[in-house]
Protein backbone atom coordinates (compact mmCIF):
# COMPACT_ATOMS: atom_id res chain seq x y z
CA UNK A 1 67.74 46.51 146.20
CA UNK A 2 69.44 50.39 145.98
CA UNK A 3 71.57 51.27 148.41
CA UNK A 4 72.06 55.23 148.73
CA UNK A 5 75.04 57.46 150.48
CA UNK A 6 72.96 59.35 152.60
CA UNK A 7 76.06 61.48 153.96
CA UNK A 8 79.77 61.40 152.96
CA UNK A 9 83.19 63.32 153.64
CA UNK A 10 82.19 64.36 150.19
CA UNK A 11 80.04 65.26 146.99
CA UNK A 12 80.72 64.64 143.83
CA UNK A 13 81.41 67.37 141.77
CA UNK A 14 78.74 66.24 139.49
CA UNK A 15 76.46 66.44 141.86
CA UNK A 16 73.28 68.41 141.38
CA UNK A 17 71.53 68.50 144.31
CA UNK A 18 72.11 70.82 147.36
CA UNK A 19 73.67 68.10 149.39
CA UNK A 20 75.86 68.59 152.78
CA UNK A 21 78.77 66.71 153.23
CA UNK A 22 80.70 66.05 156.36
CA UNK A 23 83.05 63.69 158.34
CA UNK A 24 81.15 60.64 159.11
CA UNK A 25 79.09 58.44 156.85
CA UNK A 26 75.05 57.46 156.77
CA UNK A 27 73.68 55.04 154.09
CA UNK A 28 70.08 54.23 153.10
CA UNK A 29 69.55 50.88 151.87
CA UNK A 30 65.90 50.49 150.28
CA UNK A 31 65.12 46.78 149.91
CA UNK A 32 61.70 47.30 147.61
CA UNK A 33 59.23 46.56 150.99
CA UNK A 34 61.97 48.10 153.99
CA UNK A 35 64.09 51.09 154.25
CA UNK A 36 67.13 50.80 156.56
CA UNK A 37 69.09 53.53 157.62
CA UNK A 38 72.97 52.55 158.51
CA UNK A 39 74.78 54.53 160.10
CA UNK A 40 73.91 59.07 160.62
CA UNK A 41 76.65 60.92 160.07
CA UNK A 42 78.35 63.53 162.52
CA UNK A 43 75.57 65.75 162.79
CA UNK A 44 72.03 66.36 162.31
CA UNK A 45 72.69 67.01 158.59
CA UNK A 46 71.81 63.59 157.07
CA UNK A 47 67.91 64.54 157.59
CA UNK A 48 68.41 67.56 155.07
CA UNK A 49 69.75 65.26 152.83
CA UNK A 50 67.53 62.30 152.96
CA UNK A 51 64.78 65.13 152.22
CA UNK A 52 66.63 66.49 149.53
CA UNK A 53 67.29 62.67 147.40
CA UNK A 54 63.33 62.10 148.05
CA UNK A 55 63.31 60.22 151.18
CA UNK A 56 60.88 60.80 153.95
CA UNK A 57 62.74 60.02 157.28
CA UNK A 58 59.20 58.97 158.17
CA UNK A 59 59.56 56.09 155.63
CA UNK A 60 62.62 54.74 157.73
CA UNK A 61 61.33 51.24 158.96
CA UNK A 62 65.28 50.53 160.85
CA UNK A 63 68.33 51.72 162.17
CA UNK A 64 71.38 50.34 162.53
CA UNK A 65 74.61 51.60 163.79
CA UNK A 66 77.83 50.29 162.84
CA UNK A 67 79.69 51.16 166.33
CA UNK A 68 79.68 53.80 168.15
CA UNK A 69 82.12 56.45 166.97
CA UNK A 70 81.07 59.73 166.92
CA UNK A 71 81.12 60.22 163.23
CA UNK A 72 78.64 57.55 162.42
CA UNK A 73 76.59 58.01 165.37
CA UNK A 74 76.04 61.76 166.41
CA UNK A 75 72.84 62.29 164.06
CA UNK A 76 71.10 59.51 165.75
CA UNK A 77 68.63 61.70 167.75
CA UNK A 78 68.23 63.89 164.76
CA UNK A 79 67.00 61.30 162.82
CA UNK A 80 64.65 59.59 165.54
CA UNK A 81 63.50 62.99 166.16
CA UNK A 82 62.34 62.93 162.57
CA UNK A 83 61.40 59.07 162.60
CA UNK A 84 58.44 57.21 163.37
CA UNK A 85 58.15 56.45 167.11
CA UNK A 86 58.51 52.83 166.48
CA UNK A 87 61.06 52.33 164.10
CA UNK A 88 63.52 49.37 165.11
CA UNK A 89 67.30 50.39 165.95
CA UNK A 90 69.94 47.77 165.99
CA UNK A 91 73.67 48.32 167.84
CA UNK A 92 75.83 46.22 169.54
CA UNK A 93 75.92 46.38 173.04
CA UNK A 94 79.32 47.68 173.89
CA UNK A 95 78.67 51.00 171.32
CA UNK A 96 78.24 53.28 174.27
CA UNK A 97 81.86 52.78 175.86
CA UNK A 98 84.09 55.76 176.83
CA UNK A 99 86.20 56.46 173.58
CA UNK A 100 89.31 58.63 172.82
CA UNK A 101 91.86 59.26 170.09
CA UNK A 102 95.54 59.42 170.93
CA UNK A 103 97.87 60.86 168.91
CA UNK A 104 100.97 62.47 170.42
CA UNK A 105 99.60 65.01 172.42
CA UNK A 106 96.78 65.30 171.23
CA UNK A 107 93.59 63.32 172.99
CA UNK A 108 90.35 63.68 172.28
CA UNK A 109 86.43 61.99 172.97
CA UNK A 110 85.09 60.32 169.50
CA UNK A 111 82.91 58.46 171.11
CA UNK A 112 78.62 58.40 170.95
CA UNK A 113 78.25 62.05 172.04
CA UNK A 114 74.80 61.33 173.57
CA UNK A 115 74.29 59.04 176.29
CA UNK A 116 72.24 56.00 175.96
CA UNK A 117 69.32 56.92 178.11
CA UNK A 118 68.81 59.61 176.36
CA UNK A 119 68.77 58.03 172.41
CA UNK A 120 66.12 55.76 173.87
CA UNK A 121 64.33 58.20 175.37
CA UNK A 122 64.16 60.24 172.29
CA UNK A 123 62.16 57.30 170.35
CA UNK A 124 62.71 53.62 168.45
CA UNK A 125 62.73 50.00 169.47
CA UNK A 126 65.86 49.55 170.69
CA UNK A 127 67.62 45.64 170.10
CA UNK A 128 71.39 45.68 171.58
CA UNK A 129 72.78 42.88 168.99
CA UNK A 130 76.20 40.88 169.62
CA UNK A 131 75.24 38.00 167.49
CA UNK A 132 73.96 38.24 163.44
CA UNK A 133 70.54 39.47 163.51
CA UNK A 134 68.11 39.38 160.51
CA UNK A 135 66.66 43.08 160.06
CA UNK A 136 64.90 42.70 156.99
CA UNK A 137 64.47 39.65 154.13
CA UNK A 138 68.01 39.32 152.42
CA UNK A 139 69.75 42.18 155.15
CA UNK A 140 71.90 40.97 158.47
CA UNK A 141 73.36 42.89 161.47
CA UNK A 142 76.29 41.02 161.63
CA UNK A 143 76.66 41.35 165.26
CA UNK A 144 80.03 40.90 166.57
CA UNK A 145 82.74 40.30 163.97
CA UNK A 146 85.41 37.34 164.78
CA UNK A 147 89.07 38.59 164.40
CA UNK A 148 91.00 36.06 162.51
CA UNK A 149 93.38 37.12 160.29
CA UNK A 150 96.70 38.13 161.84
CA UNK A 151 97.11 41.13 159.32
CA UNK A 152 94.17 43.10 160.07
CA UNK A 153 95.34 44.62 163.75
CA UNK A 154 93.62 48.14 163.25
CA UNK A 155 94.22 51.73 164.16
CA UNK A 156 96.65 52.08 167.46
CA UNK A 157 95.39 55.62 168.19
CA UNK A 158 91.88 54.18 169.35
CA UNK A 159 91.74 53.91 172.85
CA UNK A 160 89.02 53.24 175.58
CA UNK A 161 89.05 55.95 177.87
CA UNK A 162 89.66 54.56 181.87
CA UNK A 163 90.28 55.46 185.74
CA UNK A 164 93.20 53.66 184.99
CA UNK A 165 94.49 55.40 181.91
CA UNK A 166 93.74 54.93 178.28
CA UNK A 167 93.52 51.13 176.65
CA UNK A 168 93.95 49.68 173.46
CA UNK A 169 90.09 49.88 172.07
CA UNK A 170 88.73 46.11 170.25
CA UNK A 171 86.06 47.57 169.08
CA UNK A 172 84.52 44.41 169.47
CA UNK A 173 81.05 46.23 168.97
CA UNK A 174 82.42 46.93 165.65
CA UNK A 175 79.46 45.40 162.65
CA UNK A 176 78.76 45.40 159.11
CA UNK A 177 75.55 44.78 157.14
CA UNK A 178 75.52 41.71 154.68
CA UNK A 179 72.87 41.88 151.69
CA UNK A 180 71.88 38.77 149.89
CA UNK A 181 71.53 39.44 146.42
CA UNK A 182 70.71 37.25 143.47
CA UNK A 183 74.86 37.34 142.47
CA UNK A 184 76.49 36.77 146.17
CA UNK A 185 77.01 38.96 148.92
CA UNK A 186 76.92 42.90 149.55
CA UNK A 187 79.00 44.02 152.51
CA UNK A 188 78.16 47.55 153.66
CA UNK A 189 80.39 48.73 155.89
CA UNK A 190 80.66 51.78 158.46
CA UNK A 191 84.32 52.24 159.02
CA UNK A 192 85.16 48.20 159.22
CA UNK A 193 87.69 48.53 162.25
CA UNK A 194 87.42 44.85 162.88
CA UNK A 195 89.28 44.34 159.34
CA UNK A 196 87.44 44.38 155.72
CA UNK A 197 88.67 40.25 155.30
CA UNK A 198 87.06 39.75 158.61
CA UNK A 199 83.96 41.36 157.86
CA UNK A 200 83.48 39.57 154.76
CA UNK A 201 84.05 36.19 155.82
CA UNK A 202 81.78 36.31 158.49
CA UNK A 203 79.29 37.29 155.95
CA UNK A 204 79.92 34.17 154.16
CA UNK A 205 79.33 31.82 157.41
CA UNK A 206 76.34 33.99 158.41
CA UNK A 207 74.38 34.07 155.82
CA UNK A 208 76.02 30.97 153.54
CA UNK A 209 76.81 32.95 150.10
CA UNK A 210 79.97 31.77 148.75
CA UNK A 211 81.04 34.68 146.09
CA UNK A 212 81.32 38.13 147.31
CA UNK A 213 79.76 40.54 145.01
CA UNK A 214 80.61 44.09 146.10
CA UNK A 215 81.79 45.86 149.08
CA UNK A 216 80.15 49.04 149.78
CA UNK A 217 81.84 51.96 152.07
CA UNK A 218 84.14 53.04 155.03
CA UNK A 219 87.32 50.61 155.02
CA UNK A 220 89.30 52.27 156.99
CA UNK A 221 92.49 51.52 155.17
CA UNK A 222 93.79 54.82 155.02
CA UNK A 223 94.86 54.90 158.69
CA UNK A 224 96.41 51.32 159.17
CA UNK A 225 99.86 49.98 158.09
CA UNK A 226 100.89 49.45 154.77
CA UNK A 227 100.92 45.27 155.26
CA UNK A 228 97.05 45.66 156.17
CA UNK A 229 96.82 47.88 152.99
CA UNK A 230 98.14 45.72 150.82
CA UNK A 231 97.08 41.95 151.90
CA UNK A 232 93.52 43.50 152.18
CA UNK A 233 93.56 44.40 148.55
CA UNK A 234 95.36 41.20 147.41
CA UNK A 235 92.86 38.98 149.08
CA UNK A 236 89.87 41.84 148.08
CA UNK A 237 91.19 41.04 144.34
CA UNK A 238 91.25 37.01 144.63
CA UNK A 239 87.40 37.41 145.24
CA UNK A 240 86.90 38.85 142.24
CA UNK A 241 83.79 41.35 143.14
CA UNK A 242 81.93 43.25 140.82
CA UNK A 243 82.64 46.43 142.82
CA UNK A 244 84.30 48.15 145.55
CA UNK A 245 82.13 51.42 146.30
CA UNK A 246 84.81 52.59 149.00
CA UNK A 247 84.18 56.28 150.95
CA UNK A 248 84.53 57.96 154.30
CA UNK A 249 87.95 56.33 156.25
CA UNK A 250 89.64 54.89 152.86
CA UNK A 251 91.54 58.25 152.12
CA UNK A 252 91.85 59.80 148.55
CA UNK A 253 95.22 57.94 148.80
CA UNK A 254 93.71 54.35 149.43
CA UNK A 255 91.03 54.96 146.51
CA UNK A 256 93.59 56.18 144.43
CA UNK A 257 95.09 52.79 145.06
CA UNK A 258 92.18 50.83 145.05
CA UNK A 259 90.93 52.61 141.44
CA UNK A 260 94.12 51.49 140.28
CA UNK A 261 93.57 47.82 141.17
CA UNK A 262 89.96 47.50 140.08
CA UNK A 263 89.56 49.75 137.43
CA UNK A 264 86.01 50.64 136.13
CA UNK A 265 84.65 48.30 138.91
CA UNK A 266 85.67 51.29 141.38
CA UNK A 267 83.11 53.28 142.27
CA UNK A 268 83.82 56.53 144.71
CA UNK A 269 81.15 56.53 147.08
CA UNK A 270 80.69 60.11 147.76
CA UNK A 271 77.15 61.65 148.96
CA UNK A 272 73.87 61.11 146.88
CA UNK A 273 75.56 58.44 144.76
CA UNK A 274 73.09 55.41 144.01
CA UNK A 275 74.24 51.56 143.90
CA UNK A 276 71.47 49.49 142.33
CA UNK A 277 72.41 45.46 143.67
């Protein structure tokens, strides 16, 4: 299985390919008989760069969104535009809420900037998941992730925009995908607002793996306390992974960190960079 970084904050400076990077985060996981696209960036510009590493958006047999954000979700109809008519797309039901950011005085929308009428209308098979959901031999939808450990309570600037004024967001349509792999289980995640420990033990009850063997992507450690920061790298440590491939919502500052912790089992997950599992 090869899982790809379609679209990143960044490239690598080693990079040799006319890639685009921008804020938001798009990966392509090729399972040998399935491609699955998770997750399209800000903009339309994952297409150009699914074109440019060799893959034919026409080859795209799935979709799935991780929630609906506006960075991992605004080059949906770009890529369905470019997909086959009939290509399956997976997203939890409650994706499509009204979503701000507060921050001072600052508020702004970051949620799905296209309605949901008009996504379907545009093309795919649409399944609104809140449970686990198989999408391909060996790859979940995790549906809806349980919130169980008391550390992992998020980013307070996300809010769900109402008549009544703005309230705390759950983000209970917040998912991850889990890969089954011949050495335990893959987690990729979008930005993982419902807590990286979270995500990855519901991966171990849904699909009954017992060793985690990488994480791959968006943690979003870099905008949560420094108690989340730190328990979710102790307890990221005792499971002893092969590799953290961490982009997108980490922060240079959280990588640093992590690269510190892990060593050569770091990998910076920047656009066009390759993961065979």
């Amino acid at each position: 299985m090869q899982i790809t970084v379609a679209i990143d904050n960044n490239v690598p400076f080693h990079s040799r390919l006319p890639l685009v990077a921008e804020h938001g985060v798009a990966f392509l996981i090729d399972t040998g008989s399935e491609r699955i696209l998770y997750d399209t960036g800000q903009t339309g510009a994952v297409v150009g760069n699914l074109v440019t590493l060799g893959i034919a958006p026409t080859s795209i047999d799935a979709i799935a969104l991780s929630h609906g954000h506006y960075d991992h979700t605004g080059g949906l109809r770009a890529v369905l535009q470019k997909t086959r008519p009939d290509v399956t797309v997976f997203v939890h039901p409650a994706a499509f809420a009204d979503r701000v950011s507060v921050s001072g005085q600052e508020r702004r929308p970051i949620g799905v900037p296209f309605a949901r009428g008009t996504l379907m209308a545009t093309g795919g098979r649409w399944h609104l998941c809140d449970a686990p959901a198989m999408i391909a031999p060996g790859v979940w939808f995790s549906g809806g992730i349980p919130r169980v450990t008391p550390f992992e309570t998020g980013d307070a600037r996300l809010k769900l925009a109402s008549e009544a004024g703005d309230l705390p967001d759950p983000l209970a349509d917040d998912t991850v995908l889990y890969l089954e792999t011949a050495g335990g289980l893959v987690v990729v995640g979008g930005c993982t607002h419902s807590g990286l420990v979270n995500a990855v033990r519901h991966g171990f009850t849904v699909t009954g793996l017992a060793r985690l063997r990488g994480w791959v992507g968006g943690t979003h450690l870099g905008p949560v306390g420094t108690e989340q920061q730190e328990r979710t790298i102790e307890q990221l440590a005792a499971w002893e992974p092969e590799f953290v491939a961490a982009n997108h919502c980490t922060g240079f500052a959280m990588m640093s960190r992590l690269r510190e912790r892990f060593g050569s089992r770091f990998i910076a997950a920047f656009t066009g960079e390759r993961l065979e599992v």
